[in-house]
C-alpha atoms as a PDB file:
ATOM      1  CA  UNK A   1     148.355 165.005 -23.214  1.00  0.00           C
ATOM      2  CA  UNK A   2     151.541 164.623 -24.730  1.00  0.00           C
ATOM      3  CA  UNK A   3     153.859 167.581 -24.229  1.00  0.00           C
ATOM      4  CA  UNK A   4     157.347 167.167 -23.850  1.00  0.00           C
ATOM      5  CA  UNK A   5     159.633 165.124 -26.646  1.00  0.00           C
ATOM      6  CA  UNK A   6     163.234 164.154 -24.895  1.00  0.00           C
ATOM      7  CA  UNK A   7     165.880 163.648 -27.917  1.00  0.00           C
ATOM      8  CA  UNK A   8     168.760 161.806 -27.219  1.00  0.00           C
ATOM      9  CA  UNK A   9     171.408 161.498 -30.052  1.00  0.00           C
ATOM     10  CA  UNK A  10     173.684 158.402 -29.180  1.00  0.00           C
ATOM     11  CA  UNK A  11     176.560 156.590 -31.026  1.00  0.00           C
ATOM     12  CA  UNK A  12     178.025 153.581 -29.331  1.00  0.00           C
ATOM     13  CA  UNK A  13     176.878 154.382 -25.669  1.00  0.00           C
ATOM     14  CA  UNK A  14     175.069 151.805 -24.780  1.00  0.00           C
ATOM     15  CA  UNK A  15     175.422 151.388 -21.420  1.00  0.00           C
ATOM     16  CA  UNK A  16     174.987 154.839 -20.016  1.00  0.00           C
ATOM     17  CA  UNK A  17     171.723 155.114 -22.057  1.00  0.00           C
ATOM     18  CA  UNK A  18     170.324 152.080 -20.771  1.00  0.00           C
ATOM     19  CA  UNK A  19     171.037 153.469 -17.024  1.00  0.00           C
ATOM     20  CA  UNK A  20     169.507 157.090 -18.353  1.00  0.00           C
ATOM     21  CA  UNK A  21     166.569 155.403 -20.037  1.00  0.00           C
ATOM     22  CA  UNK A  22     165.779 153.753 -16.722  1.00  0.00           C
ATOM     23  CA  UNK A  23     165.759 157.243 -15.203  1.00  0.00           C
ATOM     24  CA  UNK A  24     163.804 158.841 -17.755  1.00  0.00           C
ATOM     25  CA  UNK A  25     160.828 156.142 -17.429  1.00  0.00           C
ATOM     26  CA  UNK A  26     160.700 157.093 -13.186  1.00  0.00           C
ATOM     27  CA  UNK A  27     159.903 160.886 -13.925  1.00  0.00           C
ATOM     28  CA  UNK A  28     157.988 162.824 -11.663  1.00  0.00           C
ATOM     29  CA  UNK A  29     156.397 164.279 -14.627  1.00  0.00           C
ATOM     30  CA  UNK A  30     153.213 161.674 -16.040  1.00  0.00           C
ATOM     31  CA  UNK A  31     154.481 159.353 -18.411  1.00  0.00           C
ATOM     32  CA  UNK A  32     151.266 160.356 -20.369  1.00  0.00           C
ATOM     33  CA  UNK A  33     153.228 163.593 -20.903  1.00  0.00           C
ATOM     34  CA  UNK A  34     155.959 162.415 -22.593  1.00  0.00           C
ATOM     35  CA  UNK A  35     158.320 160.462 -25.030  1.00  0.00           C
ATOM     36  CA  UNK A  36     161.466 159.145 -25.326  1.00  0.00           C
ATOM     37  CA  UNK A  37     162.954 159.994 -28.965  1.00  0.00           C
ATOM     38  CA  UNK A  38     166.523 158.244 -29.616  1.00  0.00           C
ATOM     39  CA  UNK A  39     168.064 158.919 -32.999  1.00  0.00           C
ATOM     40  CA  UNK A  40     171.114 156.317 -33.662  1.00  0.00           C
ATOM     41  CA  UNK A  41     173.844 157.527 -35.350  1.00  0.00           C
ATOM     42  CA  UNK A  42     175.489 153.916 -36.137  1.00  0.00           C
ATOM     43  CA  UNK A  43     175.904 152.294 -33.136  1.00  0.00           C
ATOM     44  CA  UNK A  44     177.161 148.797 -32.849  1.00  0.00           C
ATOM     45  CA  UNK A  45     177.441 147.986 -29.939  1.00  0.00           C
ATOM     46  CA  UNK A  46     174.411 146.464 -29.156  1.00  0.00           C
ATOM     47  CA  UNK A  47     172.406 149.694 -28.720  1.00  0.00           C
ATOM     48  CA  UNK A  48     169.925 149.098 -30.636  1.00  0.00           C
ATOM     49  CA  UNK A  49     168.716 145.749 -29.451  1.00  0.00           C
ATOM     50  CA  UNK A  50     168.731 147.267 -26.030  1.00  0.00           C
ATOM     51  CA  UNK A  51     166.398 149.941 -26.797  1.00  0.00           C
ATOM     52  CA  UNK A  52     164.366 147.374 -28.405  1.00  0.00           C
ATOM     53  CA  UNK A  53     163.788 145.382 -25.213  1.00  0.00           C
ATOM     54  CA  UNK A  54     162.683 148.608 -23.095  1.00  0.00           C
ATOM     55  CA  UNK A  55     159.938 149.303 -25.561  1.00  0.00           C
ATOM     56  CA  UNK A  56     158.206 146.529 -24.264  1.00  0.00           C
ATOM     57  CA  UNK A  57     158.119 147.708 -20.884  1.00  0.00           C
ATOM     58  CA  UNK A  58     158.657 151.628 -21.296  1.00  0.00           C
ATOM     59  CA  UNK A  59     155.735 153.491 -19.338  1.00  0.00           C
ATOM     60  CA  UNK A  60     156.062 155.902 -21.986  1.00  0.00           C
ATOM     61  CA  UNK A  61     156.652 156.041 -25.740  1.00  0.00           C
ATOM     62  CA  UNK A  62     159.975 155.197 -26.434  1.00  0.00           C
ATOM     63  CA  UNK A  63     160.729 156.465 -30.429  1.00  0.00           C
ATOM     64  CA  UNK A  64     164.153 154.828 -31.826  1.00  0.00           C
ATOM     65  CA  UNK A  65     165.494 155.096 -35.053  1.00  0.00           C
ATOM     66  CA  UNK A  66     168.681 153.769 -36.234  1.00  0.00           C
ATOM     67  CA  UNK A  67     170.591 154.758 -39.310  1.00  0.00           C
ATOM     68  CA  UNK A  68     174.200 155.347 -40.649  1.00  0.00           C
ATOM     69  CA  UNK A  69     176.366 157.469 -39.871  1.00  0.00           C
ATOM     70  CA  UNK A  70     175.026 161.342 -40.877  1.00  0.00           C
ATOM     71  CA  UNK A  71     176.215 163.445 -38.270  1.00  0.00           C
ATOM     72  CA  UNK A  72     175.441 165.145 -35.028  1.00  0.00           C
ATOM     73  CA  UNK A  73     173.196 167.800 -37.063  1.00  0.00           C
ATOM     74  CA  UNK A  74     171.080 165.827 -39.492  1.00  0.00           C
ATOM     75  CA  UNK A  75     170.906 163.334 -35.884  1.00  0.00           C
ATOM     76  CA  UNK A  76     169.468 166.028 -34.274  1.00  0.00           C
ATOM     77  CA  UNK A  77     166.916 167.188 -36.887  1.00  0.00           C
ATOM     78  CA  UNK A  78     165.822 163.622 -37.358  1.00  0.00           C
ATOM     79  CA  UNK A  79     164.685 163.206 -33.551  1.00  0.00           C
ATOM     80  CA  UNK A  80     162.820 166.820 -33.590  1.00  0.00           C
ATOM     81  CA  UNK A  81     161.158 165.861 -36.851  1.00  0.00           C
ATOM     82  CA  UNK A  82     160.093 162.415 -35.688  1.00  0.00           C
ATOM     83  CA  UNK A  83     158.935 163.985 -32.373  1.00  0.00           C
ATOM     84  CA  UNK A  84     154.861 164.813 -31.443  1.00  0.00           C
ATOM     85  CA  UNK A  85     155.152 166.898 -27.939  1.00  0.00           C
ATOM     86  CA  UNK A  86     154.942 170.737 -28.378  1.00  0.00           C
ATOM     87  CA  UNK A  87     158.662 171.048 -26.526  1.00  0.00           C
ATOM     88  CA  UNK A  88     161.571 169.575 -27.640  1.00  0.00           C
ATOM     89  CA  UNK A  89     164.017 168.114 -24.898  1.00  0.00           C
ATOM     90  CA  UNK A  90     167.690 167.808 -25.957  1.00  0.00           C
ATOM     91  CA  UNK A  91     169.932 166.236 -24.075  1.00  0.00           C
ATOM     92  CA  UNK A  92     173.242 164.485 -25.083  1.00  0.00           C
ATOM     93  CA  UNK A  93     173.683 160.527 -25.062  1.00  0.00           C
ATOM     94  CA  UNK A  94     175.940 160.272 -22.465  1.00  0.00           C
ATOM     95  CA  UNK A  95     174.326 162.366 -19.674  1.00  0.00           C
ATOM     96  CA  UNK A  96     172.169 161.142 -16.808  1.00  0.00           C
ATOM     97  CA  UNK A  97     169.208 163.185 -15.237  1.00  0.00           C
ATOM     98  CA  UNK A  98     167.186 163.519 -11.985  1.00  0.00           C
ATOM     99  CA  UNK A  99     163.492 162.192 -11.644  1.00  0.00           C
ATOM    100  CA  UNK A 100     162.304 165.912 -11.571  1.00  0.00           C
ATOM    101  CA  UNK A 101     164.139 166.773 -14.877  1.00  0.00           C
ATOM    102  CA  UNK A 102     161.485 166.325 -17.573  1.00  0.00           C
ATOM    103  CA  UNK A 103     158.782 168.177 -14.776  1.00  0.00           C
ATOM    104  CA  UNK A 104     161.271 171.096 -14.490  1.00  0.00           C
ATOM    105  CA  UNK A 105     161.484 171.822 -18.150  1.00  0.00           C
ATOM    106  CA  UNK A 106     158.311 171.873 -18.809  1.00  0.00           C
ATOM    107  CA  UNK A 107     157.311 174.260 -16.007  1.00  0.00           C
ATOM    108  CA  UNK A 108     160.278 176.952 -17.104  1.00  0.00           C
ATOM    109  CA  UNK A 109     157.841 177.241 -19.921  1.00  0.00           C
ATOM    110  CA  UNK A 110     155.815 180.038 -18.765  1.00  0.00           C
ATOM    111  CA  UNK A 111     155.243 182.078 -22.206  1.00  0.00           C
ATOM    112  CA  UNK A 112     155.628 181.134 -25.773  1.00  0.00           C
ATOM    113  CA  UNK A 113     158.985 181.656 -27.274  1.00  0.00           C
ATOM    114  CA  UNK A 114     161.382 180.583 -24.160  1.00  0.00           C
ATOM    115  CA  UNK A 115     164.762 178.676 -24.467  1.00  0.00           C
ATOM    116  CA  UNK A 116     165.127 176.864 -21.598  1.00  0.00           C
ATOM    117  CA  UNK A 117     168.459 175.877 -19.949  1.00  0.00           C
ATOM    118  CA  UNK A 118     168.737 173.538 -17.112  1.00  0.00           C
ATOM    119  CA  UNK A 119     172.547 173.414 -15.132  1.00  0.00           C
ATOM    120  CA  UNK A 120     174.982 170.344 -16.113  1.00  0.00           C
ATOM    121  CA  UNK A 121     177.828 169.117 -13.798  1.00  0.00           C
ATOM    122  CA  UNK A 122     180.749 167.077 -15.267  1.00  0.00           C
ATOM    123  CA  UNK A 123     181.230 163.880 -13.207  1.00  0.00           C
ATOM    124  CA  UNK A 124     183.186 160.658 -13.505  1.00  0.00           C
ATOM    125  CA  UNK A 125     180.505 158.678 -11.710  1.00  0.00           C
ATOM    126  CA  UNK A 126     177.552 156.950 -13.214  1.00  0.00           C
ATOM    127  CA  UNK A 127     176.084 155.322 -10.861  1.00  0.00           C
ATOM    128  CA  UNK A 128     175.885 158.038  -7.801  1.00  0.00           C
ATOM    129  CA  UNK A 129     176.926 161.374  -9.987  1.00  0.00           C
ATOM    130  CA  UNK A 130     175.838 163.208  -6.897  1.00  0.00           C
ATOM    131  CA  UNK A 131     178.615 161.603  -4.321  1.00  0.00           C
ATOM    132  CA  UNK A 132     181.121 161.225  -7.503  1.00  0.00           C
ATOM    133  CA  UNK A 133     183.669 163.791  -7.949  1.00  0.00           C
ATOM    134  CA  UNK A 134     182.615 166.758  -9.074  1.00  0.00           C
ATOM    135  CA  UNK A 135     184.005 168.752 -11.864  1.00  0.00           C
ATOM    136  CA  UNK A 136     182.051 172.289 -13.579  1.00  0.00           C
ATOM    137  CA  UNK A 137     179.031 173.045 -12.526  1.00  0.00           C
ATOM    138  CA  UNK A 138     177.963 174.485 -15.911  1.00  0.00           C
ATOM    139  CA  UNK A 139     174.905 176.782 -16.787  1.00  0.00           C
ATOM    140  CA  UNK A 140     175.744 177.419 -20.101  1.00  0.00           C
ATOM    141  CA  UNK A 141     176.445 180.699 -21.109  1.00  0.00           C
ATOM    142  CA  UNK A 142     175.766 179.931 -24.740  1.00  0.00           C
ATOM    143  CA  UNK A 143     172.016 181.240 -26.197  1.00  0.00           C
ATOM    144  CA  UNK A 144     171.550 177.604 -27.135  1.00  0.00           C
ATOM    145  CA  UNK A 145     173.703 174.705 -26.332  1.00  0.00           C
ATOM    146  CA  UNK A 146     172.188 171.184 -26.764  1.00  0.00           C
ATOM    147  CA  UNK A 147     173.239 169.018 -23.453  1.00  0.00           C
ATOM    148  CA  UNK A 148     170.491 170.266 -21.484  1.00  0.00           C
ATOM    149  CA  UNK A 149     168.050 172.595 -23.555  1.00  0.00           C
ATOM    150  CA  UNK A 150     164.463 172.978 -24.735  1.00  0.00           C
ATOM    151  CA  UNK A 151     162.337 175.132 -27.100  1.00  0.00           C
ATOM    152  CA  UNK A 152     158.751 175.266 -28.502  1.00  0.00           C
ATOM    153  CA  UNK A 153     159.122 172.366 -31.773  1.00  0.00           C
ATOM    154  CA  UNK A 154     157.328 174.679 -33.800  1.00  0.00           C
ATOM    155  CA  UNK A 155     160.295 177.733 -32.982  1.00  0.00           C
ATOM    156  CA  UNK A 156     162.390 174.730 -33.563  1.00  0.00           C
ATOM    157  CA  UNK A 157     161.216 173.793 -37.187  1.00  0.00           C
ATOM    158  CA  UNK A 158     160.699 177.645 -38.004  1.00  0.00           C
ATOM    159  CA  UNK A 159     164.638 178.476 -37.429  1.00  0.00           C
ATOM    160  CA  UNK A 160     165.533 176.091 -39.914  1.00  0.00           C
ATOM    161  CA  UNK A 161     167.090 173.549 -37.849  1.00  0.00           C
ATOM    162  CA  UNK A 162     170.778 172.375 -37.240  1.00  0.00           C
ATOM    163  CA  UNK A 163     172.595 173.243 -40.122  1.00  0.00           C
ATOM    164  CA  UNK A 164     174.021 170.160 -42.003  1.00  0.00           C
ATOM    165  CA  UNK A 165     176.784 171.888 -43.146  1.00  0.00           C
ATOM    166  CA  UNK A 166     178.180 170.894 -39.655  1.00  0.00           C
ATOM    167  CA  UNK A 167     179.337 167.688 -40.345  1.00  0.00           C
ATOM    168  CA  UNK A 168     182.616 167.594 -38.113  1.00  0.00           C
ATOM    169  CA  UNK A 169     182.609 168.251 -34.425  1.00  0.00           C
ATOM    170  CA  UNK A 170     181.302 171.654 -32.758  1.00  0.00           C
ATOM    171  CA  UNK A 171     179.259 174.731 -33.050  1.00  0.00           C
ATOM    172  CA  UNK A 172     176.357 173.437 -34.796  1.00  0.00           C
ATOM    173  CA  UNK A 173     174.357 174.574 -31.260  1.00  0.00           C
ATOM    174  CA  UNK A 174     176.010 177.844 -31.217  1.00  0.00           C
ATOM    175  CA  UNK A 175     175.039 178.551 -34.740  1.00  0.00           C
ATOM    176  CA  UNK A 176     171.245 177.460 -34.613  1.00  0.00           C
ATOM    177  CA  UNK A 177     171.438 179.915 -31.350  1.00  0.00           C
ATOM    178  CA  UNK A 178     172.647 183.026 -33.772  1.00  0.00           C
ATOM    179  CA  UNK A 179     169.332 181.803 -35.458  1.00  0.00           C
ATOM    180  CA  UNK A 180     167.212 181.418 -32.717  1.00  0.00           C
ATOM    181  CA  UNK A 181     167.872 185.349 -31.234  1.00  0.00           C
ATOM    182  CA  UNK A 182     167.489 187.057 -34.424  1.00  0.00           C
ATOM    183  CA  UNK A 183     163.746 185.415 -34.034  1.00  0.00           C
ATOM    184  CA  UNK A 184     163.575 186.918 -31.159  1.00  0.00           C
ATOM    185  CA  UNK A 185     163.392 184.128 -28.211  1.00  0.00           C
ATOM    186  CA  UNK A 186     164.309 184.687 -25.292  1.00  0.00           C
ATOM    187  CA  UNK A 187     166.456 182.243 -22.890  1.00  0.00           C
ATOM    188  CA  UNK A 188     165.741 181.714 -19.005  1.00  0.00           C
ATOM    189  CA  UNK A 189     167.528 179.106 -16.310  1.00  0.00           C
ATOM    190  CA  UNK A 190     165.584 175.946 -15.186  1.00  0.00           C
ATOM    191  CA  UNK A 191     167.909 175.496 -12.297  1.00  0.00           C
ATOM    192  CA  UNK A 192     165.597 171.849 -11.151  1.00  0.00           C
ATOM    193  CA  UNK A 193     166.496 170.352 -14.315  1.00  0.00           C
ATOM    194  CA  UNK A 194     169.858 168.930 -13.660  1.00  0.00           C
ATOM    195  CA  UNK A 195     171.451 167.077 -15.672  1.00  0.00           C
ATOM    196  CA  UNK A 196     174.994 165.051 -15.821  1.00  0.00           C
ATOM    197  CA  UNK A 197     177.741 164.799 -18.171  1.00  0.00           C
ATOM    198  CA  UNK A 198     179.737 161.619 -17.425  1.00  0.00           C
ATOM    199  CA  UNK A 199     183.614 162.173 -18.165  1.00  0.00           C
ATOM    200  CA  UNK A 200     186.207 159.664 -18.389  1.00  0.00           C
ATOM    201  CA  UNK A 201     189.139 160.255 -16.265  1.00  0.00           C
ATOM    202  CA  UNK A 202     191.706 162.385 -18.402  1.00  0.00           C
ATOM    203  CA  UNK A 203     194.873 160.063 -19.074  1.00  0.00           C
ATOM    204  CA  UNK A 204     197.493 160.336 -21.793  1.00  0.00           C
ATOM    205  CA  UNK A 205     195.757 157.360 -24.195  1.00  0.00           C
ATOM    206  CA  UNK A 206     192.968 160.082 -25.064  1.00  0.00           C
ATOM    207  CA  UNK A 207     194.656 163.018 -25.602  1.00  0.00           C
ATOM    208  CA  UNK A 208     195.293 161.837 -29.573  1.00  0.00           C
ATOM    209  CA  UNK A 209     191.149 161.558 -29.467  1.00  0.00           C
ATOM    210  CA  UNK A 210     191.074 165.106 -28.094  1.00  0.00           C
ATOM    211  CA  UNK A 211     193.676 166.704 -30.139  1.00  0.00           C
ATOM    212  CA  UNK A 212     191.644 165.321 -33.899  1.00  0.00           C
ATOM    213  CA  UNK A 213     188.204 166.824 -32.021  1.00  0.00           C
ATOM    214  CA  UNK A 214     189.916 170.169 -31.162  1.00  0.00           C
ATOM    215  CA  UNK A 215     190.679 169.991 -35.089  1.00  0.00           C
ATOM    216  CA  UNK A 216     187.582 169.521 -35.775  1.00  0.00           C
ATOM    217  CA  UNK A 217     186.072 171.712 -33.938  1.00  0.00           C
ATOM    218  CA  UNK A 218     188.662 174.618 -35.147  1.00  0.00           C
ATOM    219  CA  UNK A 219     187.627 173.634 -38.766  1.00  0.00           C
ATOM    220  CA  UNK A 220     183.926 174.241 -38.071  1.00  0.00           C
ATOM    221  CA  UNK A 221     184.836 177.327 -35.971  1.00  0.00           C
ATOM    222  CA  UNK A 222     185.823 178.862 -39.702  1.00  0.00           C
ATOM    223  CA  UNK A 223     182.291 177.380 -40.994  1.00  0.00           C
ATOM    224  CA  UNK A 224     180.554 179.292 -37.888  1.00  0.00           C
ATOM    225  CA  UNK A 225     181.921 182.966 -38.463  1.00  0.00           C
ATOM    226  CA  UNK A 226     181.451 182.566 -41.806  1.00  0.00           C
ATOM    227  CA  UNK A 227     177.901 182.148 -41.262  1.00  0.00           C
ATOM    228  CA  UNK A 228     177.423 184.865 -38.810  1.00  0.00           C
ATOM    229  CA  UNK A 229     180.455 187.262 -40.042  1.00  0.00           C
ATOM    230  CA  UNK A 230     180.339 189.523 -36.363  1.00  0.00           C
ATOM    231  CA  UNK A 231     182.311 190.645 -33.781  1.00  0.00           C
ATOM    232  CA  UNK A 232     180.370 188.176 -31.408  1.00  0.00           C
ATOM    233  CA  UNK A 233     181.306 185.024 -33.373  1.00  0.00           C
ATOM    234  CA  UNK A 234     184.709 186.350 -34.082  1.00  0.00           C
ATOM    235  CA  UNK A 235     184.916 186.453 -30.193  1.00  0.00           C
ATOM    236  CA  UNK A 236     183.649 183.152 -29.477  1.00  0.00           C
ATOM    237  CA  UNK A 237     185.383 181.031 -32.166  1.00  0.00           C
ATOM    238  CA  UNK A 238     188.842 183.364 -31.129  1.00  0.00           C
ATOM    239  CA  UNK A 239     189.487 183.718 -35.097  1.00  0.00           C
ATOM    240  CA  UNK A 240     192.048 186.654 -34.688  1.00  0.00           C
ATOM    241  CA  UNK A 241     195.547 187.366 -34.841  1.00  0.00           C
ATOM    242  CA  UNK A 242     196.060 187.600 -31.315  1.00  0.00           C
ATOM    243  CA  UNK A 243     194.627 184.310 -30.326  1.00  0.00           C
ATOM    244  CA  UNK A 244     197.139 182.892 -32.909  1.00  0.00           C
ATOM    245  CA  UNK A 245     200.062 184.735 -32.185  1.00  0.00           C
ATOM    246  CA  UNK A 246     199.398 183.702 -28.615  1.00  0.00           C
ATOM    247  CA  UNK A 247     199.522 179.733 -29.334  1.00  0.00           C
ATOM    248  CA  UNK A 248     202.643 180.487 -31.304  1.00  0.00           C
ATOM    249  CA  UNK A 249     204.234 182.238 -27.719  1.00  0.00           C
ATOM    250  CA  UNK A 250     202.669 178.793 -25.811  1.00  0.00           C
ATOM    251  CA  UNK A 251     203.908 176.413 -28.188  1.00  0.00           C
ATOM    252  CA  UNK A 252     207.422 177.781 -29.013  1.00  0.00           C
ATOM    253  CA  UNK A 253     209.364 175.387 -31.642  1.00  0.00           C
ATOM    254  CA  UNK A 254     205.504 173.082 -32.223  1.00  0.00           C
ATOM    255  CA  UNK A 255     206.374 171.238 -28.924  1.00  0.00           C
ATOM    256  CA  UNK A 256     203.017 169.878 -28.956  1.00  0.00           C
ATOM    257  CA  UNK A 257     203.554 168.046 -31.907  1.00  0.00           C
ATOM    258  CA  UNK A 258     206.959 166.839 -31.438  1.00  0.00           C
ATOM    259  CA  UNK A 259     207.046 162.910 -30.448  1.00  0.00           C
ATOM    260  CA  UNK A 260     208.658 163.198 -26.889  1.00  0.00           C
ATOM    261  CA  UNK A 261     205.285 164.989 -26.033  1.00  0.00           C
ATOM    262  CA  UNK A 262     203.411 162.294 -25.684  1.00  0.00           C
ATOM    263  CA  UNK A 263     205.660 160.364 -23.745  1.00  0.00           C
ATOM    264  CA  UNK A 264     206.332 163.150 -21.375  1.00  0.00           C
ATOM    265  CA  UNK A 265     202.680 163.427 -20.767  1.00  0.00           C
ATOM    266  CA  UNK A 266     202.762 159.988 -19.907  1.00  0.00           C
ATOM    267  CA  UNK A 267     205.385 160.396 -17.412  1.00  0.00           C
ATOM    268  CA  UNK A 268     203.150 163.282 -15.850  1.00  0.00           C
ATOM    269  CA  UNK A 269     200.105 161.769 -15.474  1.00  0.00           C
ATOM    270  CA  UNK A 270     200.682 160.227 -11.879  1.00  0.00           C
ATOM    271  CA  UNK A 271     199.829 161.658  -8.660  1.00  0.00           C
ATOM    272  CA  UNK A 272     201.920 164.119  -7.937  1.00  0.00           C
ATOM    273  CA  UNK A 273     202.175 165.627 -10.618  1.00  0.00           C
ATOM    274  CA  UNK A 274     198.635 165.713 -12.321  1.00  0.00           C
ATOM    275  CA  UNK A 275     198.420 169.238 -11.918  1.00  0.00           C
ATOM    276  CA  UNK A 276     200.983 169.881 -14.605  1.00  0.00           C
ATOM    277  CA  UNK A 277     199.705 167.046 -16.769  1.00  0.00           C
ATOM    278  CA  UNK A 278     196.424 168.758 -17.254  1.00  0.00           C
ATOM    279  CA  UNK A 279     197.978 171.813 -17.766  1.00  0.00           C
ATOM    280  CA  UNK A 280     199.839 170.930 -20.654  1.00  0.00           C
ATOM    281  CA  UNK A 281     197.242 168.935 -21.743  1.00  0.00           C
ATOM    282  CA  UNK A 282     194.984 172.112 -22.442  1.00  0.00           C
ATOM    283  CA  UNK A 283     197.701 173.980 -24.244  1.00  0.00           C
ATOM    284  CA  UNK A 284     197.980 170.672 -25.905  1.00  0.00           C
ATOM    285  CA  UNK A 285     194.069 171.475 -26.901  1.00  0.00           C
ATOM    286  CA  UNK A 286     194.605 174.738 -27.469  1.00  0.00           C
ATOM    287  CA  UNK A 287     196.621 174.285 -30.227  1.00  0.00           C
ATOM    288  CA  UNK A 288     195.173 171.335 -32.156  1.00  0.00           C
ATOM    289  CA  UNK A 289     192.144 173.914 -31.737  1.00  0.00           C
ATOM    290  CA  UNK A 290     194.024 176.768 -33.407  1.00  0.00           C
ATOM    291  CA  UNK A 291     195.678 173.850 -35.954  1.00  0.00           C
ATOM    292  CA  UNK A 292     192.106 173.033 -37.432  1.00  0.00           C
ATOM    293  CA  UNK A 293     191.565 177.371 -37.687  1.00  0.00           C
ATOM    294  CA  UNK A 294     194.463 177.483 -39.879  1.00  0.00           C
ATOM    295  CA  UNK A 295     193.390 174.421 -41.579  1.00  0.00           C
ATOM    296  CA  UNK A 296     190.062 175.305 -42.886  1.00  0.00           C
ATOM    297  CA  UNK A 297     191.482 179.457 -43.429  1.00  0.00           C
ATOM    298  CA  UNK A 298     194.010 177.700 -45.262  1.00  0.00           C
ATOM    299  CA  UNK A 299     191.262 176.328 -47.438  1.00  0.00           C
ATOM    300  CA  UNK A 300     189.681 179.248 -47.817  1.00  0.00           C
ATOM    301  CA  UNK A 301     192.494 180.859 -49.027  1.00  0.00           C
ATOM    302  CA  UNK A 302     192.798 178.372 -51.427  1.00  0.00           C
ATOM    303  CA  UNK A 303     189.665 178.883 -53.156  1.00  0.00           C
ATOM    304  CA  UNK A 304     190.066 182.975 -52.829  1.00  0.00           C
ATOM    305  CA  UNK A 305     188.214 183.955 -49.458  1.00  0.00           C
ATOM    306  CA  UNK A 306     190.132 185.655 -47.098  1.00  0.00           C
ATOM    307  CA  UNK A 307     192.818 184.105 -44.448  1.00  0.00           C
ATOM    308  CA  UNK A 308     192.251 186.630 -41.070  1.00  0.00           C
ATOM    309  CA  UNK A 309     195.726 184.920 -39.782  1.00  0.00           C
END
């Protein structure tokens, strides 16, 4: 009896989802239980013939779809709809699992209307992400946050879905959450279902990658609160005068944007002096966060809403 659907979104990840795939088809749980739902958002890099070759040996039904680019949302909402089991599995493309992970889920599903969250820890290993270094050991504090998370499909379908609206980076899990509690679910820890959230090592050639994400994510932090217009959101999305006075203090005379920045995080990032590097580096973040809140209030303003600067 089919009962679980896994969804993995993926863009350009080929390689890690192979090695998860291979996990996923050794699960403790019977592979009469489940499927395998990947929803391609674009990939090129040879993704797609690779999924194409372990549907002729997957021991369970492997789902793939491929289309262009639409977005981490409309991604999302694609998988759920294509999916048959009465849970929905979500998991992000570039995480790895244990054999016990699809088993676990489905048994933290005692009563009808559960969210169930199972712990992630950041690694830069893919092969052995248990003897890798570890970073945060994560059980998300959110009320629904898609890297490790499931939910009856029917709850699912009822809350409306991701919103499309989301069509940069961040919050879209945050704000189907907000959803989710006004219905009335409930959420509860599946502490056997770990998962892991493979990291590159933090060096200066990806911090102009992180800065236009923090952007991104600070324009849909705007598109969040006003969605949910309450103290809670307010708090989470830190749209308030403090939090930007307080980047102003950090980043006296826009040092992060200035061009020896770059340059001096460059000379930082050796051992040594790493400590510092990362340091800056998430004041760095900070502020390209607080950047994309000013952006999209500054839009707002623009048309006639209100600018809480």
């Amino acid at each position: 009896m089919l009962l679980a659907s896994v969804v993995i979104p993926t863009h350009n990840q080929q390689h890690i989802l192979e090695y998860c795939l291979q996990i996923l088809f050794n699960q403790t749980a019977s592979p009469d239980t489940y499927e395998l739902v990947i929803v391609d958002d674009g990939s090129n890099d040879g993704t797609s013939e690779m999924v194409q070759k372990l549907q002729e040996k997957a021991p369970c039904p492997l789902i793939y779809n491929w289309h262009p680019n639409i977005g981490r949302s409309l991604n999302r909402n694609t998988g759920a709809l294509m999916a048959h089991g009465k849970y929905l599995i979500f998991l992000d493309g570039d995480m790895l699992v244990r054999r016990e992970f699809v088993s676990a889920h489905l048994s933290a599903h005692t009563k009808p209307g559960l969210i169930a969250h199972g712990p992630v820890v950041y690694t830069e290993e893919l092969k052995d992400p248990d003897n890798g270094q570890k970073k945060v050991y994560d059980f998300s504090r959110a009320f629904f946050a898609t890297g490790n998370v499931s939910l009856e499909r029917e709850q699912f379908i009822a809350s409306g879905m991701f919103d499309a609206d989301f069509i940069e980076y961040g919050w879209e899990d945050l704000e189907l959450g907000e959803r989710l509690r006004k219905m009335g679910l409930q959420t509860v820890r599946c502490p056997e279902a770990w998962s892991y959230h493979l990291q590159k090592r933090l060096t200066y050639e990806g911090i102009p990658g992180l800065i236009a994400k923090e952007k991104e994510r600070g324009h849909m932090g705007v598109l969040f609160y006003r969605k949910n217009p309450s103290i809670a959101v307010q708090l989470m999305t830190l749209i308030s005068p403090i939090y930007f006075a307080y980047d102003r203090i950090l980043t006296i005379c826009h040092w992060p944007e200035k061009p020896g920045t770059l340059k001096l995080l460059q000379h930082l990032d050796r051992p040594g002096t790493r400590f510092l590097f990362r340091l800056l580096v998430e004041i760095v973040k900070s502020h390209a966060y607080a950047d994309g809140l000013r952006e999209a209030l500054a839009r707002e303003g623009k048309s006639g809403n209100s600018n809480p600067r």
